[in-house]
N, C-alpha and C. Protein backbone atom coordinates (compact mmCIF):
# COMPACT_ATOMS: atom_id res chain seq x y z
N UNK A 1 0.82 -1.20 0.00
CA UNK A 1 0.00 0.00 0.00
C UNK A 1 0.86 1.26 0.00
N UNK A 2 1.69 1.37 1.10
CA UNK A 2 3.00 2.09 0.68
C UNK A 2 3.59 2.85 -0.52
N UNK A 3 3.70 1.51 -1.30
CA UNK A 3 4.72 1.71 -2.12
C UNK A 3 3.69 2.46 -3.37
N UNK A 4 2.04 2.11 -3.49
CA UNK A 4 1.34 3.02 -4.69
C UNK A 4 1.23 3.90 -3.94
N UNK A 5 1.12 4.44 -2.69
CA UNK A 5 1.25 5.64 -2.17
C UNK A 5 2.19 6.86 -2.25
N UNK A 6 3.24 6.49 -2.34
CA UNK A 6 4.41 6.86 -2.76
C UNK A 6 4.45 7.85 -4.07
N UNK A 7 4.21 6.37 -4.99
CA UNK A 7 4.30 6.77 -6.41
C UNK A 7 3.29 7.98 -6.88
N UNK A 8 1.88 7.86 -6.46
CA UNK A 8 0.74 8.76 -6.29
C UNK A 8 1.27 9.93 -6.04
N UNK A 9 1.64 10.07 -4.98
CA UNK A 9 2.41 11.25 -4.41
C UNK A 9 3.61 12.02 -4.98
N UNK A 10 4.40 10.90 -5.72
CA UNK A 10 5.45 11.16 -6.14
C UNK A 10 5.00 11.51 -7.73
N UNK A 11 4.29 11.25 -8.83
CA UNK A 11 3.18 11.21 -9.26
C UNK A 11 3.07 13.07 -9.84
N UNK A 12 2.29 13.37 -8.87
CA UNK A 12 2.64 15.12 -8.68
C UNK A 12 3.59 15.43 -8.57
N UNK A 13 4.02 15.45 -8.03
CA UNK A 13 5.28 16.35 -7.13
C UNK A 13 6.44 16.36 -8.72
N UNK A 14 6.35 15.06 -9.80
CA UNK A 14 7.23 15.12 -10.78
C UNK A 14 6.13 15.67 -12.16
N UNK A 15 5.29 15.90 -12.02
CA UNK A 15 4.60 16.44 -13.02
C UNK A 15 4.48 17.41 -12.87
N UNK A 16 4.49 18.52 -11.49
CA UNK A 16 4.87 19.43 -11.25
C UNK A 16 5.96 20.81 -11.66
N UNK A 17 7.13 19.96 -11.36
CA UNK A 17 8.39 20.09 -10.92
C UNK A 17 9.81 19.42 -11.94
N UNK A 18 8.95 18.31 -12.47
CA UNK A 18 10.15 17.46 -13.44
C UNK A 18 10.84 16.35 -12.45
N UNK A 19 11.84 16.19 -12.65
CA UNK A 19 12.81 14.84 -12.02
C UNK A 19 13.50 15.87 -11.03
N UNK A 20 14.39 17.13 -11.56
CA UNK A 20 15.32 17.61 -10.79
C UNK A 20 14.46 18.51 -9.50
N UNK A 21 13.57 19.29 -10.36
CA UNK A 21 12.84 19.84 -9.46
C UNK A 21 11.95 18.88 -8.30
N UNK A 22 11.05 18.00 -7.98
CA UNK A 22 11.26 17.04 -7.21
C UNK A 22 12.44 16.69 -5.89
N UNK A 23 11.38 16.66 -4.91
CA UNK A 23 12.13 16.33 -3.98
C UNK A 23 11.78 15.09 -2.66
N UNK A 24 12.81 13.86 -2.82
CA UNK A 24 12.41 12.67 -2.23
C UNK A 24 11.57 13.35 -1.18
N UNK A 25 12.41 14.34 -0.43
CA UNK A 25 11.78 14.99 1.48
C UNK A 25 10.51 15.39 1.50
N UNK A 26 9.96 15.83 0.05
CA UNK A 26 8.46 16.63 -0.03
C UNK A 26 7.94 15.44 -0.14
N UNK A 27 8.49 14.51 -1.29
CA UNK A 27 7.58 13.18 -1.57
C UNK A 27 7.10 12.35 -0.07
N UNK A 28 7.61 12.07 0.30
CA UNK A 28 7.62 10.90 1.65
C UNK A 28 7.00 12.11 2.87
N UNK A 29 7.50 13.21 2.76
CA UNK A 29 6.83 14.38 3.86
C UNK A 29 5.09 14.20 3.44
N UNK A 30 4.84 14.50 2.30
CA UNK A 30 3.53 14.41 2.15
C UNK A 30 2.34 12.81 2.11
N UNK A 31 3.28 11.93 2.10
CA UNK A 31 2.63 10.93 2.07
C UNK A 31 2.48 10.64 3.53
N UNK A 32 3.45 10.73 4.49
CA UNK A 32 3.39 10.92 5.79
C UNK A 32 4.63 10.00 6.47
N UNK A 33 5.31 10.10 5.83
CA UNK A 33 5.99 8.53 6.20
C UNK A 33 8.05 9.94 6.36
N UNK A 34 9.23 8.72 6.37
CA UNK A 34 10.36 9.44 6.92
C UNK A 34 11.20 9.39 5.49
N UNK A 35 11.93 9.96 4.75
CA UNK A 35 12.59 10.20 3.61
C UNK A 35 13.43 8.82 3.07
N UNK A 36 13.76 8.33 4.73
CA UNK A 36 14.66 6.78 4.25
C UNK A 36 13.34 5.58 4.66
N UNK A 37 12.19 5.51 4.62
CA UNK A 37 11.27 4.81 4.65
C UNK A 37 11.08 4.68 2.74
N UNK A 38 10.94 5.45 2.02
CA UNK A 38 11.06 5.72 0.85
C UNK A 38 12.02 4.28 -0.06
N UNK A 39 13.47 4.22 0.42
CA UNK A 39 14.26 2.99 -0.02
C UNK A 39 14.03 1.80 0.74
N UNK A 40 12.83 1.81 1.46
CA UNK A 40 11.95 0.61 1.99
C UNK A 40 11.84 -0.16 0.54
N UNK A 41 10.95 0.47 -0.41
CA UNK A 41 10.55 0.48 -1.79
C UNK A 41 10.86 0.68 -2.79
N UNK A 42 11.51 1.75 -2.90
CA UNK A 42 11.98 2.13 -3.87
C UNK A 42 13.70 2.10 -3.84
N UNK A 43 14.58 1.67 -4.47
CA UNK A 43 16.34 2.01 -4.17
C UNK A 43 16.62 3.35 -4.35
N UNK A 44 15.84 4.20 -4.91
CA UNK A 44 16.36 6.01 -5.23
C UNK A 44 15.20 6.59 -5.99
N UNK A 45 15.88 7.32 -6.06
CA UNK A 45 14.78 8.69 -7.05
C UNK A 45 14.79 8.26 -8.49
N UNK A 46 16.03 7.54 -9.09
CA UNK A 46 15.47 7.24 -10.61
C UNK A 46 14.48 5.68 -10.67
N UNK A 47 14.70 5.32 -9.44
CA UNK A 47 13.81 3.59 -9.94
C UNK A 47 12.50 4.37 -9.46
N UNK A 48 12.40 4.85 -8.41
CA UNK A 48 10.97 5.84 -8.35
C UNK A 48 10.48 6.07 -9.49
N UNK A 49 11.14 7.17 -9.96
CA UNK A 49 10.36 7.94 -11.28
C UNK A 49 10.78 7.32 -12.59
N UNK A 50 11.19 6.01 -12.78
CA UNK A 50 10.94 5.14 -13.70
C UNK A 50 9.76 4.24 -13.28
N UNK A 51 9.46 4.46 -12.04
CA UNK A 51 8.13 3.45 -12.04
C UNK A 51 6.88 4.16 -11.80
N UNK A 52 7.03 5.53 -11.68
CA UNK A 52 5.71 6.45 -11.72
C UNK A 52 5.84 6.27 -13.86
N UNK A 53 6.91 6.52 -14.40
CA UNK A 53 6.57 6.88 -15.30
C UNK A 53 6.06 5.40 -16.39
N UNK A 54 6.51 4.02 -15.69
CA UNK A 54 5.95 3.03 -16.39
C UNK A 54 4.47 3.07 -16.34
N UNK A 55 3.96 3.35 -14.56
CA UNK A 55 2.51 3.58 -14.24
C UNK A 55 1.79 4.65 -15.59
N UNK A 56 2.19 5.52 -15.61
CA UNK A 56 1.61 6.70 -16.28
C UNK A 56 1.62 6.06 -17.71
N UNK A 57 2.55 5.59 -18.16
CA UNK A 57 2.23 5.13 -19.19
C UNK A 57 1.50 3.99 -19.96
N UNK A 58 1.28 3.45 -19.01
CA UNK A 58 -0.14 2.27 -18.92
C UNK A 58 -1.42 2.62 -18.67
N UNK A 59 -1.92 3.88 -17.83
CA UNK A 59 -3.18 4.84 -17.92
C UNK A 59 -3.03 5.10 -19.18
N UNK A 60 -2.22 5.63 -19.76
CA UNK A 60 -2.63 6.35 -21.18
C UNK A 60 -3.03 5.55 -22.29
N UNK A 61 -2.47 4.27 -22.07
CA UNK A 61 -2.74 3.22 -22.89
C UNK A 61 -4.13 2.93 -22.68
N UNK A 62 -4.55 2.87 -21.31
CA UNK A 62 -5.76 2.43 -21.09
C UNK A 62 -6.81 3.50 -20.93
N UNK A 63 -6.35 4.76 -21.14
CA UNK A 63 -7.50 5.83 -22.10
C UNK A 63 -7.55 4.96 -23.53
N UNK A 64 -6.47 5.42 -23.92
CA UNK A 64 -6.83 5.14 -25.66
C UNK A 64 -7.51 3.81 -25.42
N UNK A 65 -7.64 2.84 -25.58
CA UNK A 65 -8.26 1.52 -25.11
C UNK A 65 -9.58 2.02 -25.09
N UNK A 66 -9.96 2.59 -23.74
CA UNK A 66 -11.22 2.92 -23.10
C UNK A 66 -11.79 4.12 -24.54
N UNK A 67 -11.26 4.81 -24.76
CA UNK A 67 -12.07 5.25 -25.95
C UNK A 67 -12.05 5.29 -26.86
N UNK A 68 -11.18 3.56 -27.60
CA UNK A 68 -11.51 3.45 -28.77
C UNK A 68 -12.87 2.27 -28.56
N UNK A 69 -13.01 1.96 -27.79
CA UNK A 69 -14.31 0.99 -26.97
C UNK A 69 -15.55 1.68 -27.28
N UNK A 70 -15.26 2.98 -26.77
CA UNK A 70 -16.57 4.28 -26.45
C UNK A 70 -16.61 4.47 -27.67
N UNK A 71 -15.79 4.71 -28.42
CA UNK A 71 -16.23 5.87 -29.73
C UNK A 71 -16.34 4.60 -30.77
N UNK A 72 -16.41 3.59 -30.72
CA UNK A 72 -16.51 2.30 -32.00
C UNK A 72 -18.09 2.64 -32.83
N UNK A 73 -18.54 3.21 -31.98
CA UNK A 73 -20.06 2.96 -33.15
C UNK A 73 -20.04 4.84 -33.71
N UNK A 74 -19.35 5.77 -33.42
CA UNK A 74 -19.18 6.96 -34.18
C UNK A 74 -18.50 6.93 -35.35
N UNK A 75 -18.66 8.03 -36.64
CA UNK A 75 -18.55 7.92 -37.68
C UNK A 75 -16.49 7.79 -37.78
N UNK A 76 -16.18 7.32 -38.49
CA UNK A 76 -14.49 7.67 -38.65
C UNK A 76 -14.38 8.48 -38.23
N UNK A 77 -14.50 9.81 -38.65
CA UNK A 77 -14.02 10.84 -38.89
C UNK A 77 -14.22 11.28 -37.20
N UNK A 78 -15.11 11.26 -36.55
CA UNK A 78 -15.97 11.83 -35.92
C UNK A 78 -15.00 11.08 -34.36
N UNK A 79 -14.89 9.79 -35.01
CA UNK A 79 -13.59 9.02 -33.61
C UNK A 79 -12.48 9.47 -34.07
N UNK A 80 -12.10 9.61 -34.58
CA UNK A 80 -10.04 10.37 -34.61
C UNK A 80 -10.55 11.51 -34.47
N UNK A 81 -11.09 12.63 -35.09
CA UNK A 81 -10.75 13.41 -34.46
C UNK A 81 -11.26 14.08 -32.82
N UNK A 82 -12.54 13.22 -32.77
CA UNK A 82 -12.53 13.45 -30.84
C UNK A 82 -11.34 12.93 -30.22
N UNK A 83 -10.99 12.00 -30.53
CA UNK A 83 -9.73 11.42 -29.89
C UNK A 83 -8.58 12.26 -29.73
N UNK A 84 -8.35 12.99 -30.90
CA UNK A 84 -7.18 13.89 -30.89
C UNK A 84 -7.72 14.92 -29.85
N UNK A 85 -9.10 15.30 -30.29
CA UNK A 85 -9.20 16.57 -29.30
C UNK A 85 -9.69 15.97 -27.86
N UNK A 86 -9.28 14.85 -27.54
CA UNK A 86 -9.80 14.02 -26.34
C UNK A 86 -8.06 14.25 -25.39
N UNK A 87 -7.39 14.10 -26.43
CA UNK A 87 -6.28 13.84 -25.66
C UNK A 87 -5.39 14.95 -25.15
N UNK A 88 -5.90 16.25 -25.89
CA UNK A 88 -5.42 17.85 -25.61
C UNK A 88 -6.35 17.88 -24.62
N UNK A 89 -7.37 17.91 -24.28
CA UNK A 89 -8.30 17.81 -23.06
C UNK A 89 -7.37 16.83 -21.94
N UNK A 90 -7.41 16.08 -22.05
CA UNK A 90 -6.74 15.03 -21.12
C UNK A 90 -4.64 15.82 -20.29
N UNK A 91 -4.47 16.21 -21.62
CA UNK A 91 -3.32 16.74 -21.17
C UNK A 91 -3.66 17.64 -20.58
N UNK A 92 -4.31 18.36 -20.56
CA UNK A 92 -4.77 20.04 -19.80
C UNK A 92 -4.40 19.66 -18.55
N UNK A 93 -5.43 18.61 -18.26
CA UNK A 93 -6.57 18.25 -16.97
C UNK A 93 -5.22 16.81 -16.40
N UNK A 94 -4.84 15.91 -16.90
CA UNK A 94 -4.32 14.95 -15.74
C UNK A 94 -2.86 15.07 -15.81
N UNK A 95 -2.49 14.88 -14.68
CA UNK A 95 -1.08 14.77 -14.11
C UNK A 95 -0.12 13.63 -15.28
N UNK A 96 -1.02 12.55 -14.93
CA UNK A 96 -0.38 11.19 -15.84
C UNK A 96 0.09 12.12 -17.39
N UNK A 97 -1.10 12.12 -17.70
CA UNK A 97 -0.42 12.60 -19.41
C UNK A 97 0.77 13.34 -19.53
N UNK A 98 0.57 15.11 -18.74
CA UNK A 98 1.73 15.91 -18.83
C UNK A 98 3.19 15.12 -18.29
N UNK A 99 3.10 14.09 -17.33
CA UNK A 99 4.47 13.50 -16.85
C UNK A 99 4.61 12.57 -18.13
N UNK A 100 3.51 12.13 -18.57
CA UNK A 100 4.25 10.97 -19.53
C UNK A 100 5.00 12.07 -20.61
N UNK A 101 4.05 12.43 -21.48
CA UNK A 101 4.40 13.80 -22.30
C UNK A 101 5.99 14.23 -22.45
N UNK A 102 6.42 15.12 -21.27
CA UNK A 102 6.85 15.99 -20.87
C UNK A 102 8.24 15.28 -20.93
N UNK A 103 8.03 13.77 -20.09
CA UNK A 103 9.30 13.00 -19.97
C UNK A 103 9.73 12.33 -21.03
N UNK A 104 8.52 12.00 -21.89
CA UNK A 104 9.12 11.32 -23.48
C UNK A 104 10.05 11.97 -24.24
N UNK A 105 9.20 13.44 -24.23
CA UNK A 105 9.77 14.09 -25.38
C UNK A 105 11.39 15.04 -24.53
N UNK A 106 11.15 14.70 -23.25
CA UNK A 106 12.41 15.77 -22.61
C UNK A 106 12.44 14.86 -21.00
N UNK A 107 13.47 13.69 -21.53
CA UNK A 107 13.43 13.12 -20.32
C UNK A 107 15.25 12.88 -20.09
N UNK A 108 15.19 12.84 -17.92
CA UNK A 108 16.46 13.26 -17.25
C UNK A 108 17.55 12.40 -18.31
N UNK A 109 18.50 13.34 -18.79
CA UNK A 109 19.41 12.68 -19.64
C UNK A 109 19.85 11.03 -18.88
N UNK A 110 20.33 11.09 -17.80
CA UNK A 110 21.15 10.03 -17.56
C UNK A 110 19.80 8.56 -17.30
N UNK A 111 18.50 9.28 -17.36
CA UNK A 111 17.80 8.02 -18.12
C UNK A 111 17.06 7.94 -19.08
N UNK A 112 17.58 8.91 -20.13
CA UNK A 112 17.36 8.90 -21.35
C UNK A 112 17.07 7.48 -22.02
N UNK A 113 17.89 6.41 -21.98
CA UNK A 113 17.90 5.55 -22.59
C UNK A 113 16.22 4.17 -22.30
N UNK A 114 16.21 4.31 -20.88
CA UNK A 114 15.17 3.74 -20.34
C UNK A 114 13.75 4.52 -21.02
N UNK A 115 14.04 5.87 -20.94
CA UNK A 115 12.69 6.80 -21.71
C UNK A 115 12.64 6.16 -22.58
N UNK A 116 12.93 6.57 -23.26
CA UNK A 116 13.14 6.40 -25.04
C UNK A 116 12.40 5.15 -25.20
N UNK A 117 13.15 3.92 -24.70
CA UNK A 117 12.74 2.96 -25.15
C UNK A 117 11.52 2.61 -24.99
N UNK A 118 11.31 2.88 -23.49
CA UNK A 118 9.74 2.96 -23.03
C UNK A 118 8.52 3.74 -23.99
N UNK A 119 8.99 5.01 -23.60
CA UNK A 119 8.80 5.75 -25.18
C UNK A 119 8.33 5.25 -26.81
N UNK A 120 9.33 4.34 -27.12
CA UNK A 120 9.17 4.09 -28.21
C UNK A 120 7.67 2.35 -28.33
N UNK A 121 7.79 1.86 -27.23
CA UNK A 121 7.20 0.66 -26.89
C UNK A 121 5.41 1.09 -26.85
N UNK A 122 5.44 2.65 -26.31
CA UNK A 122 4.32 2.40 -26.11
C UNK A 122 3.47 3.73 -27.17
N UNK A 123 4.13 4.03 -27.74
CA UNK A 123 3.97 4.51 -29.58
C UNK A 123 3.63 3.58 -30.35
N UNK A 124 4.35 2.29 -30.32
CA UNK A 124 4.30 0.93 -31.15
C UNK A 124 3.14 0.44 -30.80
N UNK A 125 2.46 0.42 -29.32
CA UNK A 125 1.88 -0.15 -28.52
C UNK A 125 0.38 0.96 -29.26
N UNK A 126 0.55 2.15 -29.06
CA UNK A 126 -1.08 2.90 -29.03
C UNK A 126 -1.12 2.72 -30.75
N UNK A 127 -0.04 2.49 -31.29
CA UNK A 127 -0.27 2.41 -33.10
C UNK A 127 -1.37 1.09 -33.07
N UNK A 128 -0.66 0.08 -32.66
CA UNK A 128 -1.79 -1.55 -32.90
C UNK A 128 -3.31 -1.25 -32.47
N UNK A 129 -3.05 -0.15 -31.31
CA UNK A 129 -4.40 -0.03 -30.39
C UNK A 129 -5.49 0.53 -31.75
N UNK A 130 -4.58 1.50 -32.34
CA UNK A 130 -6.03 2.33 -33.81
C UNK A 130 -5.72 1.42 -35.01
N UNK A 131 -4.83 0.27 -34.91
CA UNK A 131 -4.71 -0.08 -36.39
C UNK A 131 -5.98 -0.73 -36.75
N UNK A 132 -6.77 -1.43 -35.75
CA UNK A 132 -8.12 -2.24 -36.14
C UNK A 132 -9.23 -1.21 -36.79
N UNK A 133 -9.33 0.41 -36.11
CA UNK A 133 -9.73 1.05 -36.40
C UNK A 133 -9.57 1.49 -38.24
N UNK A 134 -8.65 1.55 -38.28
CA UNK A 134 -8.58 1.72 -39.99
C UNK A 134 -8.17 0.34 -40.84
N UNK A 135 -7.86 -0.56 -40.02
CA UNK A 135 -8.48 -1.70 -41.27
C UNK A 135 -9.61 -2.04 -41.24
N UNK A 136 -10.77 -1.77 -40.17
CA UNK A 136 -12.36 -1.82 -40.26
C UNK A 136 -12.44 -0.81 -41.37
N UNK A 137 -12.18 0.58 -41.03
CA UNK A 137 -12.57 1.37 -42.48
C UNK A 137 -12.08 0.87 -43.38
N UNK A 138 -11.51 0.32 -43.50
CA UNK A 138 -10.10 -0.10 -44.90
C UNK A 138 -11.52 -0.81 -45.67
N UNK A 139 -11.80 -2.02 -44.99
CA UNK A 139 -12.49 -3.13 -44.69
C UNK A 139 -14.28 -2.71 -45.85
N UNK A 140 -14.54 -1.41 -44.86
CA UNK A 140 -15.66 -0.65 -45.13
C UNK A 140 -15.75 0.70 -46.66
N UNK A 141 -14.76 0.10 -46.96
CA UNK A 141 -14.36 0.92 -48.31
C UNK A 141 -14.14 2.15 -47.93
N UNK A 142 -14.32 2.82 -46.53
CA UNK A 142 -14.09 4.41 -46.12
C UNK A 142 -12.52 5.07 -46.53
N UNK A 143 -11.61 4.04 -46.27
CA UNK A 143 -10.44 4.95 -47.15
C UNK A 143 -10.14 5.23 -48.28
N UNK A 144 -9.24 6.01 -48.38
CA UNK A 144 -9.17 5.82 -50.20
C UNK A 144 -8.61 5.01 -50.37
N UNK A 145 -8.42 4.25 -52.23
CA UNK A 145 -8.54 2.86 -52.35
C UNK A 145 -6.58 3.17 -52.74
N UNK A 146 -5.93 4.18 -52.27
CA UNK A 146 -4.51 4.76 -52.44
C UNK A 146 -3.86 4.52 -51.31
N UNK A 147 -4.68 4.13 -50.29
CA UNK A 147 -4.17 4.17 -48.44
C UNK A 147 -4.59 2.85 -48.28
N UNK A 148 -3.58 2.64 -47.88
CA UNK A 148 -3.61 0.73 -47.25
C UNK A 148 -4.19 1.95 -45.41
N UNK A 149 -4.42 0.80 -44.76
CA UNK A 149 -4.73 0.91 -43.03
C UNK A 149 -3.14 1.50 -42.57
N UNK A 150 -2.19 0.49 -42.52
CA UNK A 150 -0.85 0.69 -42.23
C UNK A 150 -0.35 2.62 -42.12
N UNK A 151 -0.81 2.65 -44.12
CA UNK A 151 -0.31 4.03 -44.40
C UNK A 151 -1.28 5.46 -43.27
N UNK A 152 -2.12 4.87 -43.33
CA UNK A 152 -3.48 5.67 -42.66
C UNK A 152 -3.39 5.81 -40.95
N UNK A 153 -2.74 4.67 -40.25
CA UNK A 153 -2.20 4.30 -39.13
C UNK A 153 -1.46 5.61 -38.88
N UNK A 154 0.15 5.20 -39.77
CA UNK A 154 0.91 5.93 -39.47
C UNK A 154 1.17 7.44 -39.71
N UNK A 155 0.11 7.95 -40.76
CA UNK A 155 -0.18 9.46 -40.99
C UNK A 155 -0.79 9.81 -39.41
N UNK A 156 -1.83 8.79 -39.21
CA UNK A 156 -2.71 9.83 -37.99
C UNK A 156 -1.48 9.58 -36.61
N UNK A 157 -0.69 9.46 -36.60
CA UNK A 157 0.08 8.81 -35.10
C UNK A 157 1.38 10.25 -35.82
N UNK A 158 1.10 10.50 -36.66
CA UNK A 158 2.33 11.93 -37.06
C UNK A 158 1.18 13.36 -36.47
N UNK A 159 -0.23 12.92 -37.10
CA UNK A 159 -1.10 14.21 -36.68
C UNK A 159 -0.92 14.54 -34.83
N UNK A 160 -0.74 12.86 -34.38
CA UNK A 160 -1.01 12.79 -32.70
C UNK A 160 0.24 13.67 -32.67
N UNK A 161 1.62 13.57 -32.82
CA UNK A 161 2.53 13.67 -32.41
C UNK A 161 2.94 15.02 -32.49
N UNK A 162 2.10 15.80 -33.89
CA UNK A 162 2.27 16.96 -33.94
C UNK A 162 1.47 17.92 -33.00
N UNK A 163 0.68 17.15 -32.48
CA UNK A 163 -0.53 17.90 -31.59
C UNK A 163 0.42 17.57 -30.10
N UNK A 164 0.87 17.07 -29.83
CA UNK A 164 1.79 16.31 -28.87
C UNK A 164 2.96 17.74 -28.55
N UNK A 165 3.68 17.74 -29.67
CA UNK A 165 4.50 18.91 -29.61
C UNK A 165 3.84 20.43 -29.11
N UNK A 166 2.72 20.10 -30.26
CA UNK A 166 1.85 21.85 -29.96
C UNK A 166 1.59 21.90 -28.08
N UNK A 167 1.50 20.64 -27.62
CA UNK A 167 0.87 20.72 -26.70
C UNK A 167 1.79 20.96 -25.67
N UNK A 168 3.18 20.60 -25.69
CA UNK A 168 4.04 20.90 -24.63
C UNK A 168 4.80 22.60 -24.89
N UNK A 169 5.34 22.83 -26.03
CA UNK A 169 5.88 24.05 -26.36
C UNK A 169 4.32 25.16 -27.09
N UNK A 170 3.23 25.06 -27.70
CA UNK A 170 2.81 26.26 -28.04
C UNK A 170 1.75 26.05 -26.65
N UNK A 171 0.74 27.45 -27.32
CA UNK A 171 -0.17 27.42 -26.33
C UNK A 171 -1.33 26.73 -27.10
N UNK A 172 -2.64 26.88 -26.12
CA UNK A 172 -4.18 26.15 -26.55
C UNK A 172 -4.09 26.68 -28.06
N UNK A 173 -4.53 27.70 -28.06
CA UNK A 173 -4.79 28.74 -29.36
C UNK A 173 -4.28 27.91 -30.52
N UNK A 174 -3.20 27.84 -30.62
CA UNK A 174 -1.80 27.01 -31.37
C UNK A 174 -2.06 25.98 -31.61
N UNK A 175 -2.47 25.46 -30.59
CA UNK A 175 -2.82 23.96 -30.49
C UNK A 175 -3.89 23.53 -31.52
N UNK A 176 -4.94 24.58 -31.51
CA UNK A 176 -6.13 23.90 -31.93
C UNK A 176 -6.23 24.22 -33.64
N UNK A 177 -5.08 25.53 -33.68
CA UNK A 177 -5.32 26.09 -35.02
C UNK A 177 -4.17 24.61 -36.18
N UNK A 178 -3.31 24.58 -35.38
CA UNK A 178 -2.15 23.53 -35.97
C UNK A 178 -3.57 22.44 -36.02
N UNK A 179 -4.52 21.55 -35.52
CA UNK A 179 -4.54 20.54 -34.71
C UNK A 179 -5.70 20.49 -36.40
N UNK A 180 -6.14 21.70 -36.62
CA UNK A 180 -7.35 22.21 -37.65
C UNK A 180 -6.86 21.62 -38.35
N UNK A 181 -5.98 22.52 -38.62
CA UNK A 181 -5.17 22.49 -40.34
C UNK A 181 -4.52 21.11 -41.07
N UNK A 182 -3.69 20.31 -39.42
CA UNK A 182 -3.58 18.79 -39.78
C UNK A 182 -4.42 17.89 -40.06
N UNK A 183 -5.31 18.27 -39.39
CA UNK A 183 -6.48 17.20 -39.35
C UNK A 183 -7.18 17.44 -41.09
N UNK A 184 -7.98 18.81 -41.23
CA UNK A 184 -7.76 18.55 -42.96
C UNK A 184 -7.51 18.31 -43.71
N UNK A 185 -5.83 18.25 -43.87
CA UNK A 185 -5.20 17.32 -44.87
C UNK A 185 -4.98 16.26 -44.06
N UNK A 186 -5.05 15.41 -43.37
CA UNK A 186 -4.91 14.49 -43.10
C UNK A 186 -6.42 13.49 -43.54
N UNK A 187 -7.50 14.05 -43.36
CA UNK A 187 -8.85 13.51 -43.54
C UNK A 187 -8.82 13.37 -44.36
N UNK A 188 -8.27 14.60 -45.86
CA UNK A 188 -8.74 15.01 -47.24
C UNK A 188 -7.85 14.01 -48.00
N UNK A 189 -7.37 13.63 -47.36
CA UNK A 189 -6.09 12.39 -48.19
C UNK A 189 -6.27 11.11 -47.97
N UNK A 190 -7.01 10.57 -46.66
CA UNK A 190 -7.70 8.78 -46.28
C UNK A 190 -9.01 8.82 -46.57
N UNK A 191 -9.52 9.72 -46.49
CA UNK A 191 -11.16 9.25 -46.88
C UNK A 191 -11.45 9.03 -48.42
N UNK A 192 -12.24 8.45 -48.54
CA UNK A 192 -12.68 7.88 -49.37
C UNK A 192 -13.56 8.68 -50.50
N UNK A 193 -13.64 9.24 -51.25
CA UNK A 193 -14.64 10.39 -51.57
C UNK A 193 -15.60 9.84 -52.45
């Protein structure tokens, strides 16, 4: 119980603050417990915040999951792009996203390598999650007959990524005007006309 307590706690305090900014004494101060009660569980601050950030990155998986479930009987068009604008909502509003986010794209150099890979696993991972999604359209004649699923996959996971960027360096405004303009040519090129 402890030890998800911890992470919860710890959780904020790095979505906050980042890795450096973070501090074990606030973490374990606020959970209620003594700073070396902490390597009860955890061996340090990077197996910590490699295991808040494995956590975080398994919620996000299990958004996308949970609303490609929800949105299955809405039109194509109508599920990618709530989704996109599901997930700029989501970043606003939860802790998980901005730490996952934040640490993918700008994570503590000396565990750069653990990011990344993690990083890259669960990109690979949310791609399979929409690929059923566009080989059903594929399936349903909705793409164009020029776009395999694959190609259609990997265009919309460039739209995510660009909305991804907007979302850590521009502001909302930015966000939504970039988020427009991709999403148009991105639609105007898989659908089916």
């Amino acid at each position: 119980m402890t030890a998800n307590k911890i992470m919860e706690v710890a959780l904020r305090h790095f979505a906050r603050s980042g890795f450096e900014g973070a501090s074990l004494a606030d973490i374990s101060a606020e959970v209620g417990i003594k700073k070396p009660s902490i390597y009860n569980h955890f061996k340090g601050k990077d197996e910590l915040f490699l295991a808040v950030y494995r956590l975080v990155a398994a919620r996000e998986l299990s958004f996308v999951e949970e609303y490609l479930k929800r949105a299955n009987r809405d039109s194509l068009d109508k599920q990618l792009y709530d989704f996109l604008l599901g997930y700029k909502e989501r970043y606003e509003r939860e802790d998980d996203t901005k730490l996952f986010l934040r640490t993918s794209f700008f994570p503590p150099a000396h565990l750069k390598h653990d990011i990344v890979k993690g990083g890259s696993l669960h990109i690979d991972k949310m791609a399979e999650l929409v690929k059923p999604v566009f080989r059903s359209a594929a399936d349903r004649s909705l793409l164009h007959p020029d776009i395999t699923a694959e190609q259609a996959v990997g265009a919309f996971m460039a739209v995510l990524d660009g909305l991804f960027v907007e979302m850590l360096y521009g502001d909302e405004e930015r966000a939504i005007q970039r988020l427009g303009a991709s999403w148009h040519v991105f639609w105007r090129g898989v659908k089916n006309n």
